[in-house]
Protein backbone atom coordinates (compact mmCIF):
# COMPACT_ATOMS: atom_id res chain seq x y z
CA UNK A 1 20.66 2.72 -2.28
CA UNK A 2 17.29 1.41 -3.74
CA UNK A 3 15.67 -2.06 -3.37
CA UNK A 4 12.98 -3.44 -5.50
CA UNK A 5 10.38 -6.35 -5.39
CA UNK A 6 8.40 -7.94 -7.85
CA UNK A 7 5.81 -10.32 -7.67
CA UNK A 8 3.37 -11.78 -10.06
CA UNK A 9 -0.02 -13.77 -8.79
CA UNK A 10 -2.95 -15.00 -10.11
CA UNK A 11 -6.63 -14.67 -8.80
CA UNK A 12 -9.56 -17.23 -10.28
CA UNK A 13 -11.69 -14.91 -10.61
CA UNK A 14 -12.55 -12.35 -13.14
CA UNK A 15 -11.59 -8.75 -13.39
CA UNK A 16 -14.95 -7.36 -12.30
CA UNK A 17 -14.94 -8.97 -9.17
CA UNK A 18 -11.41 -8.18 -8.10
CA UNK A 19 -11.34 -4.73 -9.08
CA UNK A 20 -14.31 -4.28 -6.97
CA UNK A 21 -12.97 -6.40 -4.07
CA UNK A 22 -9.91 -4.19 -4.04
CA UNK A 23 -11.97 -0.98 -3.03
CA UNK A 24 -13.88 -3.20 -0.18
CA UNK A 25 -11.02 -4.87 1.12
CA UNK A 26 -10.95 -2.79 4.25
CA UNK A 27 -11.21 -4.40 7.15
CA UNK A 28 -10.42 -8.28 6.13
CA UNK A 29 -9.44 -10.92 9.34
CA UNK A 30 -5.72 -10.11 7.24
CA UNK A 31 -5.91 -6.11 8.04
CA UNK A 32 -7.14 -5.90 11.50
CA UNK A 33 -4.05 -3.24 11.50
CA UNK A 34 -6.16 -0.40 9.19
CA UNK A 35 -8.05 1.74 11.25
CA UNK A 36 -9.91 3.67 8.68
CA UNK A 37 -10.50 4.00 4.99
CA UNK A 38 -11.26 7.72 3.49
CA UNK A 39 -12.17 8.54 -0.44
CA UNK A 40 -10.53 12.56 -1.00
CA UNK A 41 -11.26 12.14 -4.54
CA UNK A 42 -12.95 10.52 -7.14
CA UNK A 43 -13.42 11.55 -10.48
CA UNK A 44 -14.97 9.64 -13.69
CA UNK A 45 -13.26 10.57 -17.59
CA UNK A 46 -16.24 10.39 -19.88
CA UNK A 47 -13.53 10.30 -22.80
CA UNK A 48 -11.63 7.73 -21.60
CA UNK A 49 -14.55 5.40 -19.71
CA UNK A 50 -12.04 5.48 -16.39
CA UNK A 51 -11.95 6.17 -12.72
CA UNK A 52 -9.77 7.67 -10.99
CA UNK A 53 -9.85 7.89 -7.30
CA UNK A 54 -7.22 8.86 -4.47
CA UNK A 55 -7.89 7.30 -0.86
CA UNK A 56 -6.68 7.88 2.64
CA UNK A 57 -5.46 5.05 4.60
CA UNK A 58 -4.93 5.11 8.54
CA UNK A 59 -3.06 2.17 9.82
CA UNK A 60 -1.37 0.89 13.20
CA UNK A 61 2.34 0.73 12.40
CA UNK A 62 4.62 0.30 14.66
CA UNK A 63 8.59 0.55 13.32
CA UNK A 64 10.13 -2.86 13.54
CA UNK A 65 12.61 -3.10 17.45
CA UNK A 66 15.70 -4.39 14.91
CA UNK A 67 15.26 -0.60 13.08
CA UNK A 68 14.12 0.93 16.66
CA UNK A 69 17.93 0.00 17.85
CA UNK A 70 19.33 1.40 15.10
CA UNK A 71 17.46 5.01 15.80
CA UNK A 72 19.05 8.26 18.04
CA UNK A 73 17.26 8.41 21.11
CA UNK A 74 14.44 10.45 20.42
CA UNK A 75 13.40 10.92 16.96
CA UNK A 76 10.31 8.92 17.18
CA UNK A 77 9.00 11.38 19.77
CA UNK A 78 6.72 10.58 22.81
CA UNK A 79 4.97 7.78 20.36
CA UNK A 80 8.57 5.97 20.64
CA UNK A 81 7.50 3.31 18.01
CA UNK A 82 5.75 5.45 15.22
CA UNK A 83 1.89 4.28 16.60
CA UNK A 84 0.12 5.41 13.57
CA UNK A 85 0.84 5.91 9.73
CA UNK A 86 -0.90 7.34 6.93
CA UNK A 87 -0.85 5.56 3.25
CA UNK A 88 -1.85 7.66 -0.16
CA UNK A 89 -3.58 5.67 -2.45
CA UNK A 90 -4.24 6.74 -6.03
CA UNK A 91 -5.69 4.16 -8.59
CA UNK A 92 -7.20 4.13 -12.32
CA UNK A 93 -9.51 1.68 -13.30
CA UNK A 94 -10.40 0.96 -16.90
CA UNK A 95 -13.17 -1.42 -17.18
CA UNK A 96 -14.04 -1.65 -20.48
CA UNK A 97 -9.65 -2.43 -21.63
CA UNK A 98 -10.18 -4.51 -18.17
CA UNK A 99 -7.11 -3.41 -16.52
CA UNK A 100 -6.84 -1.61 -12.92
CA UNK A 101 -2.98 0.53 -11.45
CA UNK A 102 -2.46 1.36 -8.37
CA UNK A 103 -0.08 3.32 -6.12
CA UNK A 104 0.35 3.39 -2.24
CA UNK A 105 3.09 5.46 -0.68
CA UNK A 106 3.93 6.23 3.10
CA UNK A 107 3.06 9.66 4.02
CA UNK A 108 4.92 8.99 7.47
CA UNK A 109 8.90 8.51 8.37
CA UNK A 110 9.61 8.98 4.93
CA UNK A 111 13.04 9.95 6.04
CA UNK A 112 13.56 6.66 7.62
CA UNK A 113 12.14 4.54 4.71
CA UNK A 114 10.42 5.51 1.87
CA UNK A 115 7.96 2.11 0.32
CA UNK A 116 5.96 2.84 -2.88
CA UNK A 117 3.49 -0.14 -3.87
CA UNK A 118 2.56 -0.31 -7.49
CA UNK A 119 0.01 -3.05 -8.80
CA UNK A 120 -0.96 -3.78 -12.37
CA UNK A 121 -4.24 -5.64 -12.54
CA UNK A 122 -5.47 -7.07 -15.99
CA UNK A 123 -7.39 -9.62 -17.23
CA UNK A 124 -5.87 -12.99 -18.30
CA UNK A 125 -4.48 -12.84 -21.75
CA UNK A 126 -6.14 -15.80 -22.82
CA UNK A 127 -9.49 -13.39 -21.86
CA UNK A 128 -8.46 -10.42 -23.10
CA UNK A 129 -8.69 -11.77 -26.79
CA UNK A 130 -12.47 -13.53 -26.29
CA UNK A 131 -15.28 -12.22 -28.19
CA UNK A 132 -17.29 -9.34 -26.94
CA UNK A 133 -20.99 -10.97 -25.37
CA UNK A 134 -24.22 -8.65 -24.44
CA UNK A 135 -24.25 -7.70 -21.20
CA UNK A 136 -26.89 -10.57 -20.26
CA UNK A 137 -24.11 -12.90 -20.99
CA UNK A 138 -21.86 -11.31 -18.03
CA UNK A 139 -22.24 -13.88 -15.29
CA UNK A 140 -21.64 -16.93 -17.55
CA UNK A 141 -18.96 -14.77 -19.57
CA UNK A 142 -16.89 -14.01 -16.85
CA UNK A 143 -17.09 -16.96 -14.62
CA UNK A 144 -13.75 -19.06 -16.03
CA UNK A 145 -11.56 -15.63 -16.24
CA UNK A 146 -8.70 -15.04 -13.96
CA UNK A 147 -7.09 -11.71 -13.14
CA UNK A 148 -3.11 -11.38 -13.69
CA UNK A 149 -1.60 -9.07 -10.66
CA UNK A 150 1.87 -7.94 -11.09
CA UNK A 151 3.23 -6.20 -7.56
CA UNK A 152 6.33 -3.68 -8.05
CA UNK A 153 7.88 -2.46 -4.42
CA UNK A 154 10.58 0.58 -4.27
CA UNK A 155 12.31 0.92 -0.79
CA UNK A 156 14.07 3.83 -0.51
CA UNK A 157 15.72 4.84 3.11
CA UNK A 158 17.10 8.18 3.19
CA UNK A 159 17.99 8.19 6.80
CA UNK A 160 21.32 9.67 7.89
CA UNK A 161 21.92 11.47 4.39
CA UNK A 162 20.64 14.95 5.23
CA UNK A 163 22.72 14.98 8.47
CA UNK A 164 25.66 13.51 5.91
CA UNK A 165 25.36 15.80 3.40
CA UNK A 166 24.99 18.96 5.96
CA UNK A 167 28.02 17.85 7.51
CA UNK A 168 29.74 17.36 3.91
CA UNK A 169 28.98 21.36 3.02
CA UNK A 170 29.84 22.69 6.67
CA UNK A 171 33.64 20.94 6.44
CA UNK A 172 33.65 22.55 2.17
CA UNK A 173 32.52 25.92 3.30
CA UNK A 174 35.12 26.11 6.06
CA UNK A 175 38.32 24.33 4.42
CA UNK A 176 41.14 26.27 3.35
CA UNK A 177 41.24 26.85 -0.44
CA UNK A 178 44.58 25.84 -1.21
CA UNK A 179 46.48 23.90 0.35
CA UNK A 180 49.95 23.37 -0.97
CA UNK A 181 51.97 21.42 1.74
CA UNK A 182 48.85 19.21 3.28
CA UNK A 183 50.16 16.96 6.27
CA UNK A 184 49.10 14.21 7.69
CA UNK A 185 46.40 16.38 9.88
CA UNK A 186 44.76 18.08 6.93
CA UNK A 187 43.84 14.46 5.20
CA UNK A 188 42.00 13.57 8.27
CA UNK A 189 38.54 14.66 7.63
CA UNK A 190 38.40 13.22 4.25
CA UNK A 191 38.99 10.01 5.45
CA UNK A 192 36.79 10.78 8.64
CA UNK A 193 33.92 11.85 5.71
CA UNK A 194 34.46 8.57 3.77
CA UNK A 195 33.72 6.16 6.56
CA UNK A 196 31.16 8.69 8.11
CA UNK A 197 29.64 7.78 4.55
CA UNK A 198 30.22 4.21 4.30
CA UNK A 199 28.09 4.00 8.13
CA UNK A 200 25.29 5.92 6.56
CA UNK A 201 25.29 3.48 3.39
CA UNK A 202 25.56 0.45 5.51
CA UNK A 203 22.52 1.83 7.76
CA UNK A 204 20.14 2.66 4.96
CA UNK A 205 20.79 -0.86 3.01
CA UNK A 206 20.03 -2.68 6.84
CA UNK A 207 16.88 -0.75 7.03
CA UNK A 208 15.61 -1.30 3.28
CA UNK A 209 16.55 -4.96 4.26
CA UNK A 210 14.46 -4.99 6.99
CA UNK A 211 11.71 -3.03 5.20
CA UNK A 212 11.83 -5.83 2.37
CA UNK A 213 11.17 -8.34 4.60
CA UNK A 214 8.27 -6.98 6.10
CA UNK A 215 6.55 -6.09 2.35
CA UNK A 216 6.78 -9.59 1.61
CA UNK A 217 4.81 -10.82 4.37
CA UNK A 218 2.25 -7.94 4.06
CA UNK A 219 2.10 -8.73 0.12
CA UNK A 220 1.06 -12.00 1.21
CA UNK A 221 -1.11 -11.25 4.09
CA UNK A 222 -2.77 -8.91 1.66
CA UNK A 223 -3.46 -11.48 -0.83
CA UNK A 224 -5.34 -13.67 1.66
CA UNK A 225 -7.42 -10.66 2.50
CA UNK A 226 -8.62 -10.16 -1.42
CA UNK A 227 -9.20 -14.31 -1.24
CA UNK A 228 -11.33 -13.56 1.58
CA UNK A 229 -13.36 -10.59 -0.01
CA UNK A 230 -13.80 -12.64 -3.45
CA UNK A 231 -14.80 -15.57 -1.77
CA UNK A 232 -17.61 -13.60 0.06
CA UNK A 233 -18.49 -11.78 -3.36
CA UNK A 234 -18.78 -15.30 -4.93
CA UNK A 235 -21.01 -16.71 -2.67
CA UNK A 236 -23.46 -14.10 -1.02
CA UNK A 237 -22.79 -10.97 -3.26
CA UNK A 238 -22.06 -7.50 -1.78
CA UNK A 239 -24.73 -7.88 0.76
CA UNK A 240 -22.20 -10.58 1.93
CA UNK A 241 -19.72 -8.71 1.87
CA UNK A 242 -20.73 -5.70 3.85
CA UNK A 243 -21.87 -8.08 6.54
CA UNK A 244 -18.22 -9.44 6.40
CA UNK A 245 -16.85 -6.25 6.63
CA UNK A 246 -18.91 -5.14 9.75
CA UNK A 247 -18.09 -8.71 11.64
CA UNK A 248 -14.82 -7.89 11.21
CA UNK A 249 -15.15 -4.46 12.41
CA UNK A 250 -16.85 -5.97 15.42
CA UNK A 251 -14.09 -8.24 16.11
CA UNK A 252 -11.18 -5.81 15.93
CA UNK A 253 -12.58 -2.74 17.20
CA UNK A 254 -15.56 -4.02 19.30
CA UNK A 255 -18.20 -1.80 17.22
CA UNK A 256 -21.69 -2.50 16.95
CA UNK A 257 -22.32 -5.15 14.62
CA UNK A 258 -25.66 -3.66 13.13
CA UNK A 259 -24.91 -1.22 10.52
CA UNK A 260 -27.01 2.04 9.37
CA UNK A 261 -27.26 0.13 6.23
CA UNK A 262 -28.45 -3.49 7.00
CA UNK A 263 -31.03 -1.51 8.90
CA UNK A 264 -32.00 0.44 5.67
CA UNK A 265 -31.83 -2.37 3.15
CA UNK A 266 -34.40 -4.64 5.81
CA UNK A 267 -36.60 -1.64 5.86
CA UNK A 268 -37.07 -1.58 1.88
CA UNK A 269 -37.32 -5.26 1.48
CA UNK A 270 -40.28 -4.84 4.17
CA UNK A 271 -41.88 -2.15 2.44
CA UNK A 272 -41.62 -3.86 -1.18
CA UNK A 273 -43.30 -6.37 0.56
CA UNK A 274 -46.06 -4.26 1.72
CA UNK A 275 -46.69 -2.82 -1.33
CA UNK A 276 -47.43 -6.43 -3.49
């Protein structure tokens, strides 16, 4: 029992800028759920002119109640709702083919439901066949091209089957080899193991139903979030956009709004000042 989601969207604006919107996109008003943000590993090919990085995300995730009811007692733990969930990024970014993939995976209650996020960024085809322009020309290149985003979601929920299938080698390891004159008795855990099946089916489709539901909405909060980092990119640049990202910061998590770096970038505007 799989489900999948695709998507396709459109941003007006040009690859550049989304790419490197994506990797600032943390915190938006639209993610006031992720907690932190942590690079593990970045590498650039020389050969190959890409980048290749794998991130750590900590978010506030709490299970949905409808899949909570549908949960033994106790499997959550002393958290009783999940609390907190980890999400493995890994992305390759090709700027000069201009094209950007991504993966995100749940490193947490896998066993309940499994989500894998894969995004295909590219620029517009009608871009992708333009001229090649000197770098100088870059701003006024770039500032009519779009970015094509195509979203693929695989929910997976496993729950139940381990229990199922330990269940399904207990009752073959323990029942008679042959069995020449079975009654009536002897057919009754086969047909207790079929609907003990069909109840595990019908719990994992509910919960990759539920799970589908929920991507949808965080597919489109997410896209409001990248609207909200492009649209700071486009009009104050990534000073902007670091000042965004601290406001928000201050908003959600009540940290000081002055950050090490505003402090740092002040102090060398003051001393090139100084200096002519």
């Amino acid at each position: 029992m799989v489900k999948f989601y695709e998507s396709f969207f459109n941003y007006d604006y040009p690859f550049p800028a989304v790419s490197l919107a994506y990797f600032l996109r943390y915190p938006n008003p639209y993610a006031t759920h992720v907690l932190s943000t942590d690079v593990i590993d970045r590498t650039f090919d020389p050969a190959t002119q890409q980048l290749h990085t794998t991130r750590l995300h900590l978010k506030r995730s709490k299970i949905p109640p409808t899949v909570l009811k549908l949960l033994p007692k106790g499997i959550l733990g002393a958290s009783g709702d999940g609390g907190q969930s980890y999400i493995l990024e890994n992305s390759v970014v090709d700027v000069k083919e201009g094209w950007m993939k991504t993966e995100t995976r749940n490193l947490e209650w896998t066993g309940i439901l499994s989500i894998i996020e894969r995004q295909h960024y590219r620029r517009a085809q009608d871009e992708m066949a333009s001229p090649a322009h000197s770098p100088k020309d870059l701003v006024e290149r770039t500032k009519n091209e779009g970015t094509e985003v195509t979203t693929t979601v695989t929910l997976l929920s496993r729950f139940g089957q381990a229990k199922h299938l330990r269940k399904k080698e207990e009752t073959g390891a323990t029942s008679p080899t042959i069995q020449s004159n079975a009654t009536s008795d002897d057919e009754a855990p086969a047909r207790k193991g079929f609907f003990s099946s069909w109840s595990t089916s019908s719990l994992q489709r509910t919960i990759e139903g539920i799970g589908l539901r929920r991507t949808r909405e965080a597919l489109a909060k997410s896209k409001e979030g990248m609207n909200v980092v492009l649209a700071r990119l486009r009009h104050g640049g990534l000073v902007q956009v670091l000042e965004g990202m601290q406001e928000d910061s201050h908003r959600t998590f009540g940290q000081d709004p002055s950050l090490p770096w505003k402090r740092a970038w002040r102090q060398g505007q003051d001393s090139d000042s100084e200096d002519q």
